[in-house]
C-alpha atoms as a PDB file:
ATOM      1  CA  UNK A   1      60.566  73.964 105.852  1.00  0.00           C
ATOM      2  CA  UNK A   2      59.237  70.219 106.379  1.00  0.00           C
ATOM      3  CA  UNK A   3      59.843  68.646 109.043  1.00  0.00           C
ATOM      4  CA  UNK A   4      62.760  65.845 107.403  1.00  0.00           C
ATOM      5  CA  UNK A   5      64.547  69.215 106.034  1.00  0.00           C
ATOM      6  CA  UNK A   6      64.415  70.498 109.520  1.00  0.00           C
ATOM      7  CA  UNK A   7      65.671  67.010 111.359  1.00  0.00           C
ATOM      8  CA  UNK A   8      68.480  67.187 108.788  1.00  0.00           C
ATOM      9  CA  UNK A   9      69.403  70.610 109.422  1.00  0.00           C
ATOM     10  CA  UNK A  10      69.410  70.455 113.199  1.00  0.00           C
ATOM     11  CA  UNK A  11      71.292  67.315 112.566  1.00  0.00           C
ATOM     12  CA  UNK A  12      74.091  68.836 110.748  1.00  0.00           C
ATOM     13  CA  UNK A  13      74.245  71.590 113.277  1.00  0.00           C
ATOM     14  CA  UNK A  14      75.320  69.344 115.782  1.00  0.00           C
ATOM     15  CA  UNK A  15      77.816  67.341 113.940  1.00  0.00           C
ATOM     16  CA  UNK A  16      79.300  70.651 113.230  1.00  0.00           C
ATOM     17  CA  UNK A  17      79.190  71.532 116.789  1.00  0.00           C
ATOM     18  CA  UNK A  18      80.529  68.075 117.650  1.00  0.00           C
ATOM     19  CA  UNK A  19      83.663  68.416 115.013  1.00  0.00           C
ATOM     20  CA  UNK A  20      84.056  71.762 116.352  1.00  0.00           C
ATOM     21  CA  UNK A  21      84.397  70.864 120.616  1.00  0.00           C
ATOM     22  CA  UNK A  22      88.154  70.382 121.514  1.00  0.00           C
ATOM     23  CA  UNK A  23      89.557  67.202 121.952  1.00  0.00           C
ATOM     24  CA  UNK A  24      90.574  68.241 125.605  1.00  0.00           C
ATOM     25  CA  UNK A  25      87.097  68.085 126.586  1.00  0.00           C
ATOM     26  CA  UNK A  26      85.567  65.209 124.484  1.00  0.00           C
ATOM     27  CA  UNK A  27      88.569  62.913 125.423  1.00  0.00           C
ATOM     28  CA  UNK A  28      88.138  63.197 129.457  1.00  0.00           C
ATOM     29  CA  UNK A  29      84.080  62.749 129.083  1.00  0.00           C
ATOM     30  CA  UNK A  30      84.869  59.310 127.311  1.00  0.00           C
ATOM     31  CA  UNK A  31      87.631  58.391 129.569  1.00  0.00           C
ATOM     32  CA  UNK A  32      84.719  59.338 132.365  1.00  0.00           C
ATOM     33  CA  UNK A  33      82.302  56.768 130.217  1.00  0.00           C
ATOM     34  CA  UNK A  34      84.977  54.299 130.338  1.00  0.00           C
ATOM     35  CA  UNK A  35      85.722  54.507 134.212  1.00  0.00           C
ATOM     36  CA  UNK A  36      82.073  53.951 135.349  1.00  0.00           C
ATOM     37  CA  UNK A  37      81.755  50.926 133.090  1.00  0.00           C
ATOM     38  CA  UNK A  38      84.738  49.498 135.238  1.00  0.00           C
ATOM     39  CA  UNK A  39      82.816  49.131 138.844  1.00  0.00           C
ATOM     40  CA  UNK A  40      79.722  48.448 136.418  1.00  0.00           C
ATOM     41  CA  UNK A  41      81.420  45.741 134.696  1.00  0.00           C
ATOM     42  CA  UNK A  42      82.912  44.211 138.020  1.00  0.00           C
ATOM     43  CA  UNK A  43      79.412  43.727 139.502  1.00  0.00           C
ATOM     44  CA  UNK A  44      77.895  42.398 136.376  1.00  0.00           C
ATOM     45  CA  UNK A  45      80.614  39.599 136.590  1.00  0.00           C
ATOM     46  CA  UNK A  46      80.184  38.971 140.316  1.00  0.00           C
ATOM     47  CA  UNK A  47      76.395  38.578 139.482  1.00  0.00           C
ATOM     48  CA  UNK A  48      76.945  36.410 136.561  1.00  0.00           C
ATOM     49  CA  UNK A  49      78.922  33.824 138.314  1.00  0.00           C
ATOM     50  CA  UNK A  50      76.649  33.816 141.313  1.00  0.00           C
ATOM     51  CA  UNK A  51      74.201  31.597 142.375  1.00  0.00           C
ATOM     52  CA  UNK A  52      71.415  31.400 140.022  1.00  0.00           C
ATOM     53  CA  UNK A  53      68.807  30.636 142.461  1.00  0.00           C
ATOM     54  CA  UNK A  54      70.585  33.257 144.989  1.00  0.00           C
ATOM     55  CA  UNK A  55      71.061  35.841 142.261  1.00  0.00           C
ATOM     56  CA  UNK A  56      68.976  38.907 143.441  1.00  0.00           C
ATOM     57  CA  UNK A  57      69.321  38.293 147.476  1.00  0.00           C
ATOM     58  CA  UNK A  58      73.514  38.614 146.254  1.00  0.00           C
ATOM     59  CA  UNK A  59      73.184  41.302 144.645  1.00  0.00           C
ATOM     60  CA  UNK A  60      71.386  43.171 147.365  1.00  0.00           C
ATOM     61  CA  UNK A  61      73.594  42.068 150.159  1.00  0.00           C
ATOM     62  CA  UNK A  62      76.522  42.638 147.728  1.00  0.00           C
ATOM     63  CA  UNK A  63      75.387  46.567 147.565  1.00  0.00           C
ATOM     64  CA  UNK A  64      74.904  46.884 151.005  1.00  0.00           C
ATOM     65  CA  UNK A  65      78.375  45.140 151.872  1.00  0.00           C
ATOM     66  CA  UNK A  66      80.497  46.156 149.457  1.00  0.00           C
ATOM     67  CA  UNK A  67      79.304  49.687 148.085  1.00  0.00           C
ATOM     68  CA  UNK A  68      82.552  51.635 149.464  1.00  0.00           C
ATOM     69  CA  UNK A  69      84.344  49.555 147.292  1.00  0.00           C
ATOM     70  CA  UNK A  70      82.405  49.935 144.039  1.00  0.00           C
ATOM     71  CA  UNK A  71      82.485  53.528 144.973  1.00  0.00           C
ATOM     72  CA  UNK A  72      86.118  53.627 145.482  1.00  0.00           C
ATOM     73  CA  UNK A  73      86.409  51.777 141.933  1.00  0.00           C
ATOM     74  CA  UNK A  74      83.984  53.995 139.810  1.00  0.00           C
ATOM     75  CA  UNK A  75      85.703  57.516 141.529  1.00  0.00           C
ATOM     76  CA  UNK A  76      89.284  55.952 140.742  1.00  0.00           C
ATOM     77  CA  UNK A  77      88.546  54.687 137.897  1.00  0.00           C
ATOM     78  CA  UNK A  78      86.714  57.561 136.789  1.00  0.00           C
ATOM     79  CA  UNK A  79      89.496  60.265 137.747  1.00  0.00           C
ATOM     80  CA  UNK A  80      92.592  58.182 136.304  1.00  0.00           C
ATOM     81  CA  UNK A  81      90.558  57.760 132.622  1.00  0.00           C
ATOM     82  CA  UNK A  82      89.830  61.374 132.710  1.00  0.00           C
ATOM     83  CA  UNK A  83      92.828  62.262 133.520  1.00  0.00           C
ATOM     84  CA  UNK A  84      94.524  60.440 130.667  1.00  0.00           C
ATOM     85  CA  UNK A  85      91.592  61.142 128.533  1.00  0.00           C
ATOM     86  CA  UNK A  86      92.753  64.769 129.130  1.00  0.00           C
ATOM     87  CA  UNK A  87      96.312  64.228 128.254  1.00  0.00           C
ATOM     88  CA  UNK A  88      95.989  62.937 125.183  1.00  0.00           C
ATOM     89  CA  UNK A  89      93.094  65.317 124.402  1.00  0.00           C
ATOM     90  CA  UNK A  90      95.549  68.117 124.547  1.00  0.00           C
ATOM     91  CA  UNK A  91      98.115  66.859 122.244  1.00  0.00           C
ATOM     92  CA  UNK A  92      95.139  65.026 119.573  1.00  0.00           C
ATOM     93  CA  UNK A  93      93.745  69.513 119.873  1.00  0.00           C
ATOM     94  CA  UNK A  94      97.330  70.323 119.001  1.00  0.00           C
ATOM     95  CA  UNK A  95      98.072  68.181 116.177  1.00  0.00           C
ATOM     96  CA  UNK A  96      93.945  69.228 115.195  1.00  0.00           C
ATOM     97  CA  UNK A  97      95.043  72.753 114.900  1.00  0.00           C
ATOM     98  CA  UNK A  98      98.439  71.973 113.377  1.00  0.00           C
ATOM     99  CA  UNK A  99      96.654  70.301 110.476  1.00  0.00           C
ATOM    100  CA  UNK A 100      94.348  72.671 110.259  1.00  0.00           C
ATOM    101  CA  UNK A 101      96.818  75.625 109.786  1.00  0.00           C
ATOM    102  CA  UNK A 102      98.662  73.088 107.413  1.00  0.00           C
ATOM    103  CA  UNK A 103      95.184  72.382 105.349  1.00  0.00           C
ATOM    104  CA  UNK A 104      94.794  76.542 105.235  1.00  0.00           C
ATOM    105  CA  UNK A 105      98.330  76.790 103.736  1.00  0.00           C
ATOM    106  CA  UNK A 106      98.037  73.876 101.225  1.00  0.00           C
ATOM    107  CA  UNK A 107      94.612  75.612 100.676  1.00  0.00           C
ATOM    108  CA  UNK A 108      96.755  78.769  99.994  1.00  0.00           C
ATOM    109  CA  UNK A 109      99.247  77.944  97.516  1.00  0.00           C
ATOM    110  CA  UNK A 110      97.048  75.855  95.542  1.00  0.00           C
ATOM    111  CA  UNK A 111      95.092  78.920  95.022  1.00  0.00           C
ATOM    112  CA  UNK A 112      98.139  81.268  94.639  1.00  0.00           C
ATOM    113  CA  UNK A 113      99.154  78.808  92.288  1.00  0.00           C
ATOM    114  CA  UNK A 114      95.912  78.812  89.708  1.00  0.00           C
ATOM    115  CA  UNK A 115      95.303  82.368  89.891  1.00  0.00           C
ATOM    116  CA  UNK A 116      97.143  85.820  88.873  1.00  0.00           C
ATOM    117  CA  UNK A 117      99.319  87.798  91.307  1.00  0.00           C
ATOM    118  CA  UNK A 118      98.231  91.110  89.935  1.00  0.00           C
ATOM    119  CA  UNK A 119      94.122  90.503  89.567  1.00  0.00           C
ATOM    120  CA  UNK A 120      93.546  87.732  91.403  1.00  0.00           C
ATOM    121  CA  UNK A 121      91.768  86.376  88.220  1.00  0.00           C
ATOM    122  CA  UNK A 122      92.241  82.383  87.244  1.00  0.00           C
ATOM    123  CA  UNK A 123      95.533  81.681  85.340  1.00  0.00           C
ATOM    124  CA  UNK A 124      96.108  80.407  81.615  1.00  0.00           C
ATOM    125  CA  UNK A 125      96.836  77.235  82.073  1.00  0.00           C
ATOM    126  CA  UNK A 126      94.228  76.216  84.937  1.00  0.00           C
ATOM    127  CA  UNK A 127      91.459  78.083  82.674  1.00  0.00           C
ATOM    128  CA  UNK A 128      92.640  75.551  79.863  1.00  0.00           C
ATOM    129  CA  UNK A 129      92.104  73.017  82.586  1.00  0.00           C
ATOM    130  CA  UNK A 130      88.296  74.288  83.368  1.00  0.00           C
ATOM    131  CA  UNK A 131      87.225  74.569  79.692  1.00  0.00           C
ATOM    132  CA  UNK A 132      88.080  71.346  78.908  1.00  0.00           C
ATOM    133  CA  UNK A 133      85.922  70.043  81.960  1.00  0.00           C
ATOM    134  CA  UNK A 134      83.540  72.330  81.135  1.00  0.00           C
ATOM    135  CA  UNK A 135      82.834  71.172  77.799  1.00  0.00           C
ATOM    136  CA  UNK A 136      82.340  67.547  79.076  1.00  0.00           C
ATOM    137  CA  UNK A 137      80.065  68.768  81.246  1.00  0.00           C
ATOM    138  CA  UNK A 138      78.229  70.473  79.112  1.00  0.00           C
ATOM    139  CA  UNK A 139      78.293  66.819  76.627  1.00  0.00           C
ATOM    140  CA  UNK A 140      77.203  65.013  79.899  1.00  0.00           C
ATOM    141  CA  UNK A 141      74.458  67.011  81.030  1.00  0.00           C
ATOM    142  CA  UNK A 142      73.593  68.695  77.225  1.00  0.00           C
ATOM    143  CA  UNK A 143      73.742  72.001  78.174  1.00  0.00           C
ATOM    144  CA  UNK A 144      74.517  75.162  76.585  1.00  0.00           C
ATOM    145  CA  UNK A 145      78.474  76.456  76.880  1.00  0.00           C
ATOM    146  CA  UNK A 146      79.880  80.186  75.998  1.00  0.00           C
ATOM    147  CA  UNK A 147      83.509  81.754  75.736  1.00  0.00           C
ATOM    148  CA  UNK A 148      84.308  84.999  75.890  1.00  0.00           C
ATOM    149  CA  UNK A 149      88.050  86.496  74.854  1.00  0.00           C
ATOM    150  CA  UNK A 150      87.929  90.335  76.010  1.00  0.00           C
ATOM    151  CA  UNK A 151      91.220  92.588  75.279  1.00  0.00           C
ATOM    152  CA  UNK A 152      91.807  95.872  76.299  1.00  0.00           C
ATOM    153  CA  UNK A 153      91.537  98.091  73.447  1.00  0.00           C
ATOM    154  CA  UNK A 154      94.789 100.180  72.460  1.00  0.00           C
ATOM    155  CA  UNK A 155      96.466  99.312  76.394  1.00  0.00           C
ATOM    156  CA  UNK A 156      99.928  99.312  74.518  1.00  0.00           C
ATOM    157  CA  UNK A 157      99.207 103.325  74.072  1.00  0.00           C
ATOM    158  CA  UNK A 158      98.229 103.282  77.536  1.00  0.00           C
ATOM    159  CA  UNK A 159     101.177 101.920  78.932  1.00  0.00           C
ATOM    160  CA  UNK A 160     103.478 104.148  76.626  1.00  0.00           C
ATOM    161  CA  UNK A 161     101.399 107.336  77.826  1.00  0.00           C
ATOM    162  CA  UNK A 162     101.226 106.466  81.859  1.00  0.00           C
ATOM    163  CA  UNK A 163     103.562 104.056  82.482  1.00  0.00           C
ATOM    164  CA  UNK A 164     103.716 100.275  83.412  1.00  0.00           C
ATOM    165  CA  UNK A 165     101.903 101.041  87.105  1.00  0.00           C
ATOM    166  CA  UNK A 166      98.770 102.729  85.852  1.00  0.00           C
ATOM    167  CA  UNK A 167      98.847  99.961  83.018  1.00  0.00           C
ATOM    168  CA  UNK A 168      99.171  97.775  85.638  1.00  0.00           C
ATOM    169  CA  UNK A 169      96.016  99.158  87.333  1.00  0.00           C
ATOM    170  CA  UNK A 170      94.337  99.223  84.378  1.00  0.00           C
ATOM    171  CA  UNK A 171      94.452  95.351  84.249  1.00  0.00           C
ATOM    172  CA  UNK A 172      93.376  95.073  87.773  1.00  0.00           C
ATOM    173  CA  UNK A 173      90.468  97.217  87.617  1.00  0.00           C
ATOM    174  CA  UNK A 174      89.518  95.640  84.347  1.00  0.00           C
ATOM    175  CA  UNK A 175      89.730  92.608  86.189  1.00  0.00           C
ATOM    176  CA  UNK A 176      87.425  93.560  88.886  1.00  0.00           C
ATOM    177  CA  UNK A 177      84.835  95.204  86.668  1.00  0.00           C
ATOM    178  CA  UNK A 178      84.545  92.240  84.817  1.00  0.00           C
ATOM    179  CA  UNK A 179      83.887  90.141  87.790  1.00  0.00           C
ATOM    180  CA  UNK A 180      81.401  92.107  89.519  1.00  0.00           C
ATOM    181  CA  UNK A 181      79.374  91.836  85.617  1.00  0.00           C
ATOM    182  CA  UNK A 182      79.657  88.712  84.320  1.00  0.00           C
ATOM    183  CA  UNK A 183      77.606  85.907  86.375  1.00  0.00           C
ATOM    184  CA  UNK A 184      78.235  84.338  89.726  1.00  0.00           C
ATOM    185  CA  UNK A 185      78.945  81.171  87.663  1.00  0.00           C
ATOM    186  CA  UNK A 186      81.253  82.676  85.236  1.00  0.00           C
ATOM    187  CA  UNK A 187      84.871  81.650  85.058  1.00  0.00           C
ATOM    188  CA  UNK A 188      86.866  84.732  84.805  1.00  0.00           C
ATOM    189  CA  UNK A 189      90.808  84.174  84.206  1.00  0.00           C
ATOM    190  CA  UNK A 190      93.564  86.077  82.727  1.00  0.00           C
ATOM    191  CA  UNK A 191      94.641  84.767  79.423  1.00  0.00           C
ATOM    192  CA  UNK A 192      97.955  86.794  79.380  1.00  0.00           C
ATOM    193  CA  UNK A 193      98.957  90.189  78.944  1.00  0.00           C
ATOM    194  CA  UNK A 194      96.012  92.221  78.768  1.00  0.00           C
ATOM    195  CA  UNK A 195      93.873  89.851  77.520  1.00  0.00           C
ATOM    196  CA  UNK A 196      90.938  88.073  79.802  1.00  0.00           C
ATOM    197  CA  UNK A 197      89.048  85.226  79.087  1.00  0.00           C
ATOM    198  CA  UNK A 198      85.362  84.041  80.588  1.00  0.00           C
ATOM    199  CA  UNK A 199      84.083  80.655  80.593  1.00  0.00           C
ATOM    200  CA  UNK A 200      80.624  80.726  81.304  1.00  0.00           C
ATOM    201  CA  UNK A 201      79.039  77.216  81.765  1.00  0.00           C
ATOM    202  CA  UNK A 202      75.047  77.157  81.101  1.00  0.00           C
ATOM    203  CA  UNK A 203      75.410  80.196  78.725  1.00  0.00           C
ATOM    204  CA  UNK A 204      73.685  79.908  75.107  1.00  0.00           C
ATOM    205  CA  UNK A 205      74.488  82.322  72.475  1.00  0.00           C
ATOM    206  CA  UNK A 206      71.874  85.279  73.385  1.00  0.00           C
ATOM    207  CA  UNK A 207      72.971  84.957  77.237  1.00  0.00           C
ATOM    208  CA  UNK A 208      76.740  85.076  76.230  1.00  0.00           C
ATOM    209  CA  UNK A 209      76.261  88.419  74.237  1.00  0.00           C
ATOM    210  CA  UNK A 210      74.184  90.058  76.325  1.00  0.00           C
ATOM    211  CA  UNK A 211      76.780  89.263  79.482  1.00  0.00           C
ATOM    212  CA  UNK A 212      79.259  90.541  77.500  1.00  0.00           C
ATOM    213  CA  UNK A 213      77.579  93.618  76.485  1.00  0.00           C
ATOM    214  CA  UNK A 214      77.232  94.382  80.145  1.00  0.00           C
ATOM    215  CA  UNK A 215      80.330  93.893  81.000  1.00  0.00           C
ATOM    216  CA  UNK A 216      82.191  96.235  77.607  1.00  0.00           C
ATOM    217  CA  UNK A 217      79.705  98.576  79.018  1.00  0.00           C
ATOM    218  CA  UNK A 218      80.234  98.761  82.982  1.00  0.00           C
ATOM    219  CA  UNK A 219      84.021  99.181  81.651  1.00  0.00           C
ATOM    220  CA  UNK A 220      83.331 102.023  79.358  1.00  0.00           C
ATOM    221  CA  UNK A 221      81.597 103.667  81.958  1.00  0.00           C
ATOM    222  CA  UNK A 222      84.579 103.702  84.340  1.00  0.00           C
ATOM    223  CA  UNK A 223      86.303 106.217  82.939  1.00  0.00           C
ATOM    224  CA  UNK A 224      89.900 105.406  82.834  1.00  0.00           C
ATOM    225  CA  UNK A 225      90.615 105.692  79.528  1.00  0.00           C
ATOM    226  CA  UNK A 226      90.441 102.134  78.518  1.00  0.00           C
ATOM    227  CA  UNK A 227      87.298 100.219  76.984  1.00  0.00           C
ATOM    228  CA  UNK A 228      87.134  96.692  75.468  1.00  0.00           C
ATOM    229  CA  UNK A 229      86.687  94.674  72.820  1.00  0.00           C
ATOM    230  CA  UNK A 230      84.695  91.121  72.989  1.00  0.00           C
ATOM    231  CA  UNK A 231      84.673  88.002  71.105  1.00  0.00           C
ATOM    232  CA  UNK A 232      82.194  85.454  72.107  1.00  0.00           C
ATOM    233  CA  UNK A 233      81.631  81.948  70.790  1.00  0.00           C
ATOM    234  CA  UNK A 234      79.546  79.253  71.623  1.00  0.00           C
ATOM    235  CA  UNK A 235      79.653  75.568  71.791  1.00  0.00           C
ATOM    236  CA  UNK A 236      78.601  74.228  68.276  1.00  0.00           C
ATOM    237  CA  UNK A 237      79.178  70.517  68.943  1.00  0.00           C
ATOM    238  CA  UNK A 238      80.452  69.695  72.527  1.00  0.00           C
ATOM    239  CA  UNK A 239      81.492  65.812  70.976  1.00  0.00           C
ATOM    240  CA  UNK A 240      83.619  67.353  68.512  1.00  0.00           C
ATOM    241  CA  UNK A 241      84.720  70.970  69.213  1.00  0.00           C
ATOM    242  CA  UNK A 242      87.808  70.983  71.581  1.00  0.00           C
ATOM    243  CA  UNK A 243      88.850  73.978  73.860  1.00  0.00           C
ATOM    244  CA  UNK A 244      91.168  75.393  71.196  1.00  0.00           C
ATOM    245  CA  UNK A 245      89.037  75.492  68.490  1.00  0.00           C
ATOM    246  CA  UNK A 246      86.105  77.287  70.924  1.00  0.00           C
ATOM    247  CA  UNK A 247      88.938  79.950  72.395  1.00  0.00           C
ATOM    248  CA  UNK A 248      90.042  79.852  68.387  1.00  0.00           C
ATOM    249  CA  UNK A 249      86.466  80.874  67.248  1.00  0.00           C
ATOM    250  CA  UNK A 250      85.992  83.034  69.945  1.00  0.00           C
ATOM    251  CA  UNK A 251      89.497  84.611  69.112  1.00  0.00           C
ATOM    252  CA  UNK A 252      88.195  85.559  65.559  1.00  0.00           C
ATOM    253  CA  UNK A 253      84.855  87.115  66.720  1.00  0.00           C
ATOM    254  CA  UNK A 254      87.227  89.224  68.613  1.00  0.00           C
ATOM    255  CA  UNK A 255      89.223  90.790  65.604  1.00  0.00           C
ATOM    256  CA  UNK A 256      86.038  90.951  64.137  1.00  0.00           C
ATOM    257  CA  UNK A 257      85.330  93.613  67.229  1.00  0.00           C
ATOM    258  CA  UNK A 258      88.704  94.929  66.751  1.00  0.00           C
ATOM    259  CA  UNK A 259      88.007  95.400  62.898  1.00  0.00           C
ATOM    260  CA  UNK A 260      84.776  97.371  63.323  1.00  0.00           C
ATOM    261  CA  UNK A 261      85.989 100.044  65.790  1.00  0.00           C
ATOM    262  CA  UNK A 262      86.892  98.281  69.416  1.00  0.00           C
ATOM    263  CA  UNK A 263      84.899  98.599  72.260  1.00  0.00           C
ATOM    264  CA  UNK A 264      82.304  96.391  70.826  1.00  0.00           C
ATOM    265  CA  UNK A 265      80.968  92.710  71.071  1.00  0.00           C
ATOM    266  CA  UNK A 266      81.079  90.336  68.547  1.00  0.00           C
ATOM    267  CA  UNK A 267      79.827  87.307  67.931  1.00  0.00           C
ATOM    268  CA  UNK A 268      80.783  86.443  64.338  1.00  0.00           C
ATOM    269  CA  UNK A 269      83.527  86.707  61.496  1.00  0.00           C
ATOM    270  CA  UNK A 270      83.236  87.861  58.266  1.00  0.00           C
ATOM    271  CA  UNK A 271      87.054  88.457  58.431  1.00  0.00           C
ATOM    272  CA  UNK A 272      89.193  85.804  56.055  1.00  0.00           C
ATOM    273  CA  UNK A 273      92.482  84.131  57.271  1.00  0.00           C
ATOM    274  CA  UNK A 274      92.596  84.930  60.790  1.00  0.00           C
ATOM    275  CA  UNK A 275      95.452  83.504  62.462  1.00  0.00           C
ATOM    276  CA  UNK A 276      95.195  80.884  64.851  1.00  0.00           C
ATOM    277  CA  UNK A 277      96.991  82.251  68.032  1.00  0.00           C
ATOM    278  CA  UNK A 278      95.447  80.176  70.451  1.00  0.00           C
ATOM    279  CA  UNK A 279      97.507  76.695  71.784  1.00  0.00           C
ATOM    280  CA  UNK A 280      96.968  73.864  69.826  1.00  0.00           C
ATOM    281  CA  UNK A 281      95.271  71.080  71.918  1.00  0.00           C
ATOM    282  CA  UNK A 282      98.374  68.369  73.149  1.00  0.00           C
ATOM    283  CA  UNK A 283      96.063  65.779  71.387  1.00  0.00           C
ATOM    284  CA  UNK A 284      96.484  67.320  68.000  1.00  0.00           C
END
């Protein structure tokens, strides 16, 4: 680490200490500040308006005369500033920690708000959100951008055979496996029902499938009873494809994986005439 990296680090360390020291301490220390600068301030003034030729046999006689007083000034003043400093210190801490707690709990429902109650995974309409920020990112910076669209092959038999809770942990576990395999960067939201979509920023085509792959197989591999099917797509031209035509292409390399068996990946369509499901775009 060079020595700038290290000044800024150790820097940062203390403003985070600083932010972090209560208000009930930080408050009295400047009202102590302020209270010396009073009997400092006083004797400055006496010395400015004093003789100029006289100046420094004043200010020693003024010491030696009238110390008890300057004393008396700086402890008074001192004590009273801290003292208020103090008071107010405690009820700045307070309303601190009450806006903290109330930053946590806007914090909170904004989250509860863009993500899924049952997998915790991002919902439908903030993924729309992402993709379309996403793709101007990826004009911006011109940089690859993927889409995956992963269903859960047959789950309508599963939740006939089990019931709505195992099909219920089904999706959740789905959900998790798919998280711990795609990429830290990934985007991983629930599309509806058991369907899942992964926006994966930075991805060509090659990366996309092989991500994928990984992913239909760490689900395969968890043996209960459900495996998926994958449709990925990749951003052809960032200036002109929109976020429903991407989730639309990636849609029909899906049925194309739903065609040839399930529990497969697919990243074309020889299929004709596959319907459009996904939401048209608000512009079209």
């Amino acid at each position: 680490m060079s020595a700038q990296d290290r000044r800024q680090r150790d820097h940062g360390e203390f403003r985070a200490r600083w932010r972090r020291t209560p208000h009930y301490y930080l408050y009295p220390a400047a009202g102590a500040a302020v209270g010396l600068a009073s009997p400092a301030g006083a004797f400055l003034l006496r010395y400015w308006l004093a003789d100029p030729l006289l100046k420094g046999m004043w200010a020693r006689y003024e010491l030696d005369y009238n110390f008890l007083f300057y004393a008396y000034m700086g402890v008074g003043s001192v004590l009273a500033f801290m003292i208020f400093g103090y008071v107010i210190g405690l009820r700045s801490e307070r309303q601190r920690v009450r806006n903290r707690v109330l930053s946590a709990r806007v914090d909170e429902l904004h989250l509860k708000s863009v993500t899924d109650g049952l997998t915790g995974a991002f919902t439908h309409g903030y993924l729309q959100e992402i993709l379309e920020l996403e793709i101007q990112h990826s004009l911006t910076h011109k940089t690859p951008l993927s889409v995956m669209i992963i269903d859960i092959d047959d789950f309508k038999r599963i939740n006939d055979s089990h019931g709505h809770l195992f099909g219920d942990r089904v999706i959740k576990e789905t959900a998790e496996t798919l998280s711990a395999n795609v990429r830290s960067d990934d985007i991983l939201g629930r599309y509806g029902g058991d369907e899942f979509v992964v926006i994966m920023p930075g991805a060509d085509a090659a990366t996309a499938v092989h991500v994928a792959g990984r992913a239909r197989a760490g689900i395969a591999k968890n043996g209960y009873l459900a495996t998926i099917s994958v449709g990925v797509a990749t951003l052809e031209d960032p200036g002109k494809e929109s976020p429903s035509e991407i989730l639309h292409r990636a849609d029909m390399n899906l049925y194309q994986a739903k065609h040839d068996g399930k529990n497969c990946v697919r990243d074309y369509c020889k299929l004709p005439d596959v319907p459009r499901r996904r939401l048209a775009d608000t512009k079209e």
